[in-house]
Protein backbone atom coordinates (compact mmCIF):
# COMPACT_ATOMS: atom_id res chain seq x y z
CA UNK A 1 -38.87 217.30 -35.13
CA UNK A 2 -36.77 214.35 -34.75
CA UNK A 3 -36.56 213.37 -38.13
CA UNK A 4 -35.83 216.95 -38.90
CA UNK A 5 -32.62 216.76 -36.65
CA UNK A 6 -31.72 213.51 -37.97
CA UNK A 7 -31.87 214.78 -41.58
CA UNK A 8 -29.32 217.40 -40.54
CA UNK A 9 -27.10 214.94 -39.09
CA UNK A 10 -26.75 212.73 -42.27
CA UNK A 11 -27.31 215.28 -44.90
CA UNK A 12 -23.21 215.58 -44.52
CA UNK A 13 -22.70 212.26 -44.52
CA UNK A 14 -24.72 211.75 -48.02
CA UNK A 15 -22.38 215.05 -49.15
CA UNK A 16 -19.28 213.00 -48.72
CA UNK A 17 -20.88 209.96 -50.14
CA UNK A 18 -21.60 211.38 -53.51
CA UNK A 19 -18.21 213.58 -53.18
CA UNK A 20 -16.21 210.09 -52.91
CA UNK A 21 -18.45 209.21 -56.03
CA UNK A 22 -17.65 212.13 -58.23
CA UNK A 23 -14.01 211.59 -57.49
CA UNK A 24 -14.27 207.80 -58.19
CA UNK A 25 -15.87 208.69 -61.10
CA UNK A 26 -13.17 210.97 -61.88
CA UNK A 27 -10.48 208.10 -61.61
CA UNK A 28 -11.24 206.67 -64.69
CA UNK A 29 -8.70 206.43 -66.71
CA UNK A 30 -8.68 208.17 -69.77
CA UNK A 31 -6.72 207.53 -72.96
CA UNK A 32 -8.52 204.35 -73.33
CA UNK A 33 -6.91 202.00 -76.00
CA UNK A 34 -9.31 202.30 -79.00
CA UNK A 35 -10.04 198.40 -80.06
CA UNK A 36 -11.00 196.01 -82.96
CA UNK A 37 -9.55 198.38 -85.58
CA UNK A 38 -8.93 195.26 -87.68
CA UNK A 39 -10.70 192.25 -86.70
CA UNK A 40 -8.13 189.79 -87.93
CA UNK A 41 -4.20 189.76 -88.34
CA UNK A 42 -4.46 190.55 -92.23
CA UNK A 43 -6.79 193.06 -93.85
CA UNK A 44 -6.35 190.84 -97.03
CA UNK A 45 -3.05 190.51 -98.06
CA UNK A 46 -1.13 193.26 -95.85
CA UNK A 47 -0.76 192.64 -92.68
CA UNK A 48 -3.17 194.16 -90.57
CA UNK A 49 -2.31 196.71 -87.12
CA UNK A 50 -3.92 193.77 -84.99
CA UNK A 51 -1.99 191.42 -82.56
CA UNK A 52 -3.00 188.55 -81.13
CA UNK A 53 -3.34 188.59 -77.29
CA UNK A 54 -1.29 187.09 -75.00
CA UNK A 55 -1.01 183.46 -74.56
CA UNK A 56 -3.01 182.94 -77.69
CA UNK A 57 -2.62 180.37 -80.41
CA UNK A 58 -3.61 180.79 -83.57
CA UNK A 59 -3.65 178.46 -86.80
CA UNK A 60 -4.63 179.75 -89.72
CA UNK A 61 -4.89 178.27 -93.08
CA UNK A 62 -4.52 180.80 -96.27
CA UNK A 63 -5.43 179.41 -99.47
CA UNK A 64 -5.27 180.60 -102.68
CA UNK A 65 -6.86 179.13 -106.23
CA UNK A 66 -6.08 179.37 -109.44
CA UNK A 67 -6.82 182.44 -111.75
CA UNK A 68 -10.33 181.74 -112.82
CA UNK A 69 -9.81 182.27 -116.35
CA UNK A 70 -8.74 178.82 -116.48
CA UNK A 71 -12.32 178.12 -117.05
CA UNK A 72 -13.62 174.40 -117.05
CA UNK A 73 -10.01 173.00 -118.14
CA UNK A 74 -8.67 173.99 -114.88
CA UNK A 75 -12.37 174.46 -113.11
CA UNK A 76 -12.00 178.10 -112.85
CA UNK A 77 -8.96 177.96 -110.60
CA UNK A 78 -9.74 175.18 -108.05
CA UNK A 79 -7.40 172.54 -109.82
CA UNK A 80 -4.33 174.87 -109.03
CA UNK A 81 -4.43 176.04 -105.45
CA UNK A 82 -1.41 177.28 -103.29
CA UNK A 83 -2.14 176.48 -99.78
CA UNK A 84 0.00 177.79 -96.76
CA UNK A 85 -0.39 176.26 -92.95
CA UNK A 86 0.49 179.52 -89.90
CA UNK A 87 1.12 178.66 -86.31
CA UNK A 88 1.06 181.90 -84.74
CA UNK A 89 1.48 182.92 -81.05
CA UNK A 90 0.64 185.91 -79.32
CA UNK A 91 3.87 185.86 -76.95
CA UNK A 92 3.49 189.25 -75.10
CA UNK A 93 0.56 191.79 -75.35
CA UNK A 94 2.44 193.84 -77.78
CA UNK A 95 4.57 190.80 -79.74
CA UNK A 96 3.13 187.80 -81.77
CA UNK A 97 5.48 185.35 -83.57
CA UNK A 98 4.69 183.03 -86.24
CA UNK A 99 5.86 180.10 -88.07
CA UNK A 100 4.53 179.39 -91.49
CA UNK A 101 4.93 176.89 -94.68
CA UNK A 102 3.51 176.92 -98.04
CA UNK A 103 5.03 175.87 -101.68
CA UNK A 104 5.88 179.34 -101.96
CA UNK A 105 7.96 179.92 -98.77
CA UNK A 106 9.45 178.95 -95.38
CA UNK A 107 8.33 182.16 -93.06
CA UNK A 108 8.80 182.99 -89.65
CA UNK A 109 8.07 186.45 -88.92
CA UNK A 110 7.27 189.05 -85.21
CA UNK A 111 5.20 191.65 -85.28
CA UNK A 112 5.31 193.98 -82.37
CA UNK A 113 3.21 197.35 -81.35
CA UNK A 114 5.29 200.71 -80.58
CA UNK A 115 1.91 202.74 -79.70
CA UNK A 116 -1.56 202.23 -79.86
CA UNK A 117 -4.53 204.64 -80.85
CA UNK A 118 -6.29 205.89 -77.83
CA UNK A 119 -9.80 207.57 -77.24
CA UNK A 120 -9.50 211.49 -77.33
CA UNK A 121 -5.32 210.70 -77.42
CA UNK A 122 -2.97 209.25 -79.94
CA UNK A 123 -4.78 209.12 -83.60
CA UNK A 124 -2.88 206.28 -84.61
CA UNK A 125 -1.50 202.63 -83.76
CA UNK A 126 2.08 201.85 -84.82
CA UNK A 127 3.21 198.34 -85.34
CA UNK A 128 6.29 197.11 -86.90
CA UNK A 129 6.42 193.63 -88.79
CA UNK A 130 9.45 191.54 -89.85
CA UNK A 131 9.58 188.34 -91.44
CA UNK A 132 12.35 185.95 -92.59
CA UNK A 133 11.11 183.17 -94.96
CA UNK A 134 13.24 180.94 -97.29
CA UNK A 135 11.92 180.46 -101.65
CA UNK A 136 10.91 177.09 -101.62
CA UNK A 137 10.28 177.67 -105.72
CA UNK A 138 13.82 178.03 -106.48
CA UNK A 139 15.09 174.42 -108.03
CA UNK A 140 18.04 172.97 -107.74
CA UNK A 141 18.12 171.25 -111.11
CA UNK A 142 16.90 174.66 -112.49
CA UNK A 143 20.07 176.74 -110.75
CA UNK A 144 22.50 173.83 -110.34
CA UNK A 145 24.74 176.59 -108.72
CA UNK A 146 22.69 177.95 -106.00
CA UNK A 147 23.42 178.48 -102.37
CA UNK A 148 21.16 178.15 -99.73
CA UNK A 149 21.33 182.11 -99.26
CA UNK A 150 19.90 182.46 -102.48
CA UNK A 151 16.90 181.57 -100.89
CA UNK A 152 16.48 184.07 -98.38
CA UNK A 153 14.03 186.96 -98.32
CA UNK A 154 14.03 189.63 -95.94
CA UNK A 155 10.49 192.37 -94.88
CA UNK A 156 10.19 195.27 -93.00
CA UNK A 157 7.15 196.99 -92.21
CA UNK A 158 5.38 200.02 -90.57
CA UNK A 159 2.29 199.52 -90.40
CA UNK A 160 0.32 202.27 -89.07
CA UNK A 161 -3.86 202.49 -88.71
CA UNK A 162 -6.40 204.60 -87.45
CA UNK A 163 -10.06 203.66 -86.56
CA UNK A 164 -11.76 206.96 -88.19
CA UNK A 165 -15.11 205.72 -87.44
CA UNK A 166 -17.36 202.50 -85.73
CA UNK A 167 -17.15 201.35 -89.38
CA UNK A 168 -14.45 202.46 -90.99
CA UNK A 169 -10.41 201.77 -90.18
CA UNK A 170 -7.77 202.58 -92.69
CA UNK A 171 -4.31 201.68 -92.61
CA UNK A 172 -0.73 202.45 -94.47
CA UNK A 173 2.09 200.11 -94.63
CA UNK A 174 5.71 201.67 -95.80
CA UNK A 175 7.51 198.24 -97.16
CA UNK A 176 11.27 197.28 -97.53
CA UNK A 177 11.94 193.77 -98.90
CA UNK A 178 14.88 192.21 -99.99
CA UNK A 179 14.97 189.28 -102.23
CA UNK A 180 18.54 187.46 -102.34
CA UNK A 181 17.47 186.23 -105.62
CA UNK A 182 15.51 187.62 -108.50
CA UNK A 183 14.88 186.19 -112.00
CA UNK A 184 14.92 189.84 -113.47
CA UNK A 185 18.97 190.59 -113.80
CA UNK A 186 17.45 194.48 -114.10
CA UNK A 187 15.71 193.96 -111.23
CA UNK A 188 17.10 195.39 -107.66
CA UNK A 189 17.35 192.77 -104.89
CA UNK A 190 16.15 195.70 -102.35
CA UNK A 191 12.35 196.86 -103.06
CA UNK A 192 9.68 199.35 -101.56
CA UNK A 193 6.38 199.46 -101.90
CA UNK A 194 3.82 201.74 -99.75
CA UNK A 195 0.84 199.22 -99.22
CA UNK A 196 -2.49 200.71 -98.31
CA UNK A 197 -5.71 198.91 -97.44
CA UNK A 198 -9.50 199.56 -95.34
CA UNK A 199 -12.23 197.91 -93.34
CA UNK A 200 -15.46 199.15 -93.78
CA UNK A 201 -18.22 197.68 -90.76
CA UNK A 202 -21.44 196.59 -92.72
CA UNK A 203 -22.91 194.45 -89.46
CA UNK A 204 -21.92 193.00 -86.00
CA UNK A 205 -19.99 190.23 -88.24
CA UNK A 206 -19.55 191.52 -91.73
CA UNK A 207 -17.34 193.78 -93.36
CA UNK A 208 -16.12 194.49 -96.79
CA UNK A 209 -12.06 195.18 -97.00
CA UNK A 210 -9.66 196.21 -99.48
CA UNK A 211 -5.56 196.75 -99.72
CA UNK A 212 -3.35 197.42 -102.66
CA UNK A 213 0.21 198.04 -102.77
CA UNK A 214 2.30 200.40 -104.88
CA UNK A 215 5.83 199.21 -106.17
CA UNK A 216 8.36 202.05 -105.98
CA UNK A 217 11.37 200.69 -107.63
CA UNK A 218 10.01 197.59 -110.02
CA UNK A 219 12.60 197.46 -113.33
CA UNK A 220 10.48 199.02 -116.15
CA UNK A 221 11.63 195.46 -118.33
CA UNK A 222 9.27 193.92 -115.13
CA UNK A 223 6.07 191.80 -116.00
CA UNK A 224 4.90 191.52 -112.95
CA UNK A 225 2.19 194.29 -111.35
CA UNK A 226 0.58 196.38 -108.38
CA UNK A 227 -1.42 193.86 -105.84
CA UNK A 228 -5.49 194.99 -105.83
CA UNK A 229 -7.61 192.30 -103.43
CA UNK A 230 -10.70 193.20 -101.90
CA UNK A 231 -12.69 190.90 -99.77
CA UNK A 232 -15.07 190.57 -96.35
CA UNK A 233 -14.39 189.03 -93.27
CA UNK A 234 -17.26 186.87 -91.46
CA UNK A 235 -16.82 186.26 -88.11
CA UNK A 236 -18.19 183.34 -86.91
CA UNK A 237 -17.92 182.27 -83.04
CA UNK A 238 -14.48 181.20 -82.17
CA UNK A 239 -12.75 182.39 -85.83
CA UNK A 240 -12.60 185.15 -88.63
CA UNK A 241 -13.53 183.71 -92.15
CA UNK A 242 -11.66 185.66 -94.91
CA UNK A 243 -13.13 185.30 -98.49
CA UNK A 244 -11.24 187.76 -101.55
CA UNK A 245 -10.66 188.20 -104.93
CA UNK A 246 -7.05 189.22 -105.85
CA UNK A 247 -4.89 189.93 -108.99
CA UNK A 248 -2.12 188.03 -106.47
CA UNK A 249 -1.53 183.89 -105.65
CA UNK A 250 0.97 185.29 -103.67
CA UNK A 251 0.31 184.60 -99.71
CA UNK A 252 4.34 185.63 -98.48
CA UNK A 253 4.74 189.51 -98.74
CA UNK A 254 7.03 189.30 -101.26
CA UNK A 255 4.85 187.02 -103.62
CA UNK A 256 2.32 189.23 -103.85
CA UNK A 257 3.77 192.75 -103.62
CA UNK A 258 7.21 191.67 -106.15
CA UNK A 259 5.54 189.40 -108.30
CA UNK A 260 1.99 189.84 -109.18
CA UNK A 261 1.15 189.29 -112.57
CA UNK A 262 -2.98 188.75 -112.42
CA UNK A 263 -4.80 191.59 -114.40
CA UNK A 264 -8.28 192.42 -113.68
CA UNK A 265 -9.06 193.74 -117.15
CA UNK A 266 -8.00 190.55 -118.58
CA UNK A 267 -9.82 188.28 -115.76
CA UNK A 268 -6.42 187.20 -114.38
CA UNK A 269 -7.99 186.61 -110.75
CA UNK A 270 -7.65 184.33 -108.19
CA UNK A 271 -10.05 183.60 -105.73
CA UNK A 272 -8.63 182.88 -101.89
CA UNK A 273 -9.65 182.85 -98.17
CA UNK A 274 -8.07 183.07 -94.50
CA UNK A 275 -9.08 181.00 -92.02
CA UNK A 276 -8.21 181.95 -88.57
CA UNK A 277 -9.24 179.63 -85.64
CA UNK A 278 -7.63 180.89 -82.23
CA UNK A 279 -7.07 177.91 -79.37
């Protein structure tokens, strides 16, 4: 009878226990950030939705051979590289800045998030990207009277993902870039292109991803093309290892989405990778 009595005593007590547990539970906050979209800060070429997180250093070495048809006289494209060094910091949660050099370009460049994709919430994330870099191929004793303006090149970017699935994240990237100088007198110095590009989850570590970009305005006299590179990522302990095949040498946006002549029917294409190591 005892026990009975003290059963009724504490039976509240256990009612208010799991009462305080329901509403803990409750708590939770919802609207979770949805993560790892994008894996690393570039699907291929474009410029993935990804930041890096704060207080993070990255360096990252892009390289990019030759076009493989070069065959055995330039050993399928390794003779003819274009290399580009990245420091690249991850200054608040939602900025990174980044310093870069290759033969191509001088680049320094922010990337910042407006809104991220949520669980059950917002479908997308929104990040905008900017970049001011300097033409390191424009010669002096080829343009005797060029400024140092000449060499500037301006991009803007909205990029904006969604992860659709545990495997598969798709992303769209609006473009404006202005070249101060083009070789093309037909050319515009303003451009657009709408970039587009994927990530599709094979394993734990693999994927296989893809971008392309469309030019909106190129001169119809223009040689150059669209950008097509598709690729996979490996990740592998501390860094991302990016291996592609690209119609594009070009690493700096404008490189590879204003002047891209590869063709893939022809073999024009140039194998490249991104490695990212973060400290």
């Amino acid at each position: 009878m005892k026990k009975f009595f003290s059963l009724l005593i504490l039976l509240p007590l256990f009612t208010f226990a799991q009462d305080d547990l329901l509403a803990g539970m409750d708590s939770v906050p919802k609207n979770q950030p949805v993560e790892s979209a994008f894996k690393a800060l570039k699907i291929v070429n474009l410029e993935s939705t990804k930041l890096a997180a704060k207080g993070d250093m990255y360096l990252i070495i892009a390289h990019r051979f030759g076009s493989i048809k070069d065959g055995s006289e330039g050993f399928w494209g390794l003779d003819n590289a274009v290399t580009q060094i990245k420091f690249l910091y991850g200054f608040r949660k939602w900025l990174t800045i980044s310093g870069a050099r290759s033969e191509q370009a001088f680049d320094f460049s922010a990337k910042y998030r407006f809104q991220e994709q949520t669980k059950d919430g917002f479908p997308f994330t929104i990040v905008g990207f900017n970049s001011l870099a300097f033409n390191n191929l424009l010669k002096e004793n080829n343009y005797p009277k060029m400024k140092f303006a000449d060499r500037m090149i301006y991009v803007s970017q909205l990029l904006i993902s969604s992860k659709i699935s545990k495997r598969l994240s798709l992303e769209l990237a609006p473009t404006y870039f202005h070249e101060n100088f083009v070789a093309n007198d037909l050319q515009d110095n303003s451009q657009y292109a709408i970039g587009m590009g994927g990530r599709f989850k094979l394993t734990n570590r693999l994927s296989v991803n893809v971008d392309y970009a469309t030019h909106l305005n190129r001169t119809a006299t223009s040689t150059f093309v669209d950008p097509l590179s598709i690729g996979v990522d490996l990740e592998t302990g501390g860094h991302v290892f990016q291996m592609h095949l690209s119609n594009s040498q070009g690493i700096h946006e404008a490189g590879f989405l204003g002047n891209t002549n590869g063709d893939w029917n022809k073999g024009q294409i140039f194998f490249g990778f991104n490695l990212l190591r973060v400290f």
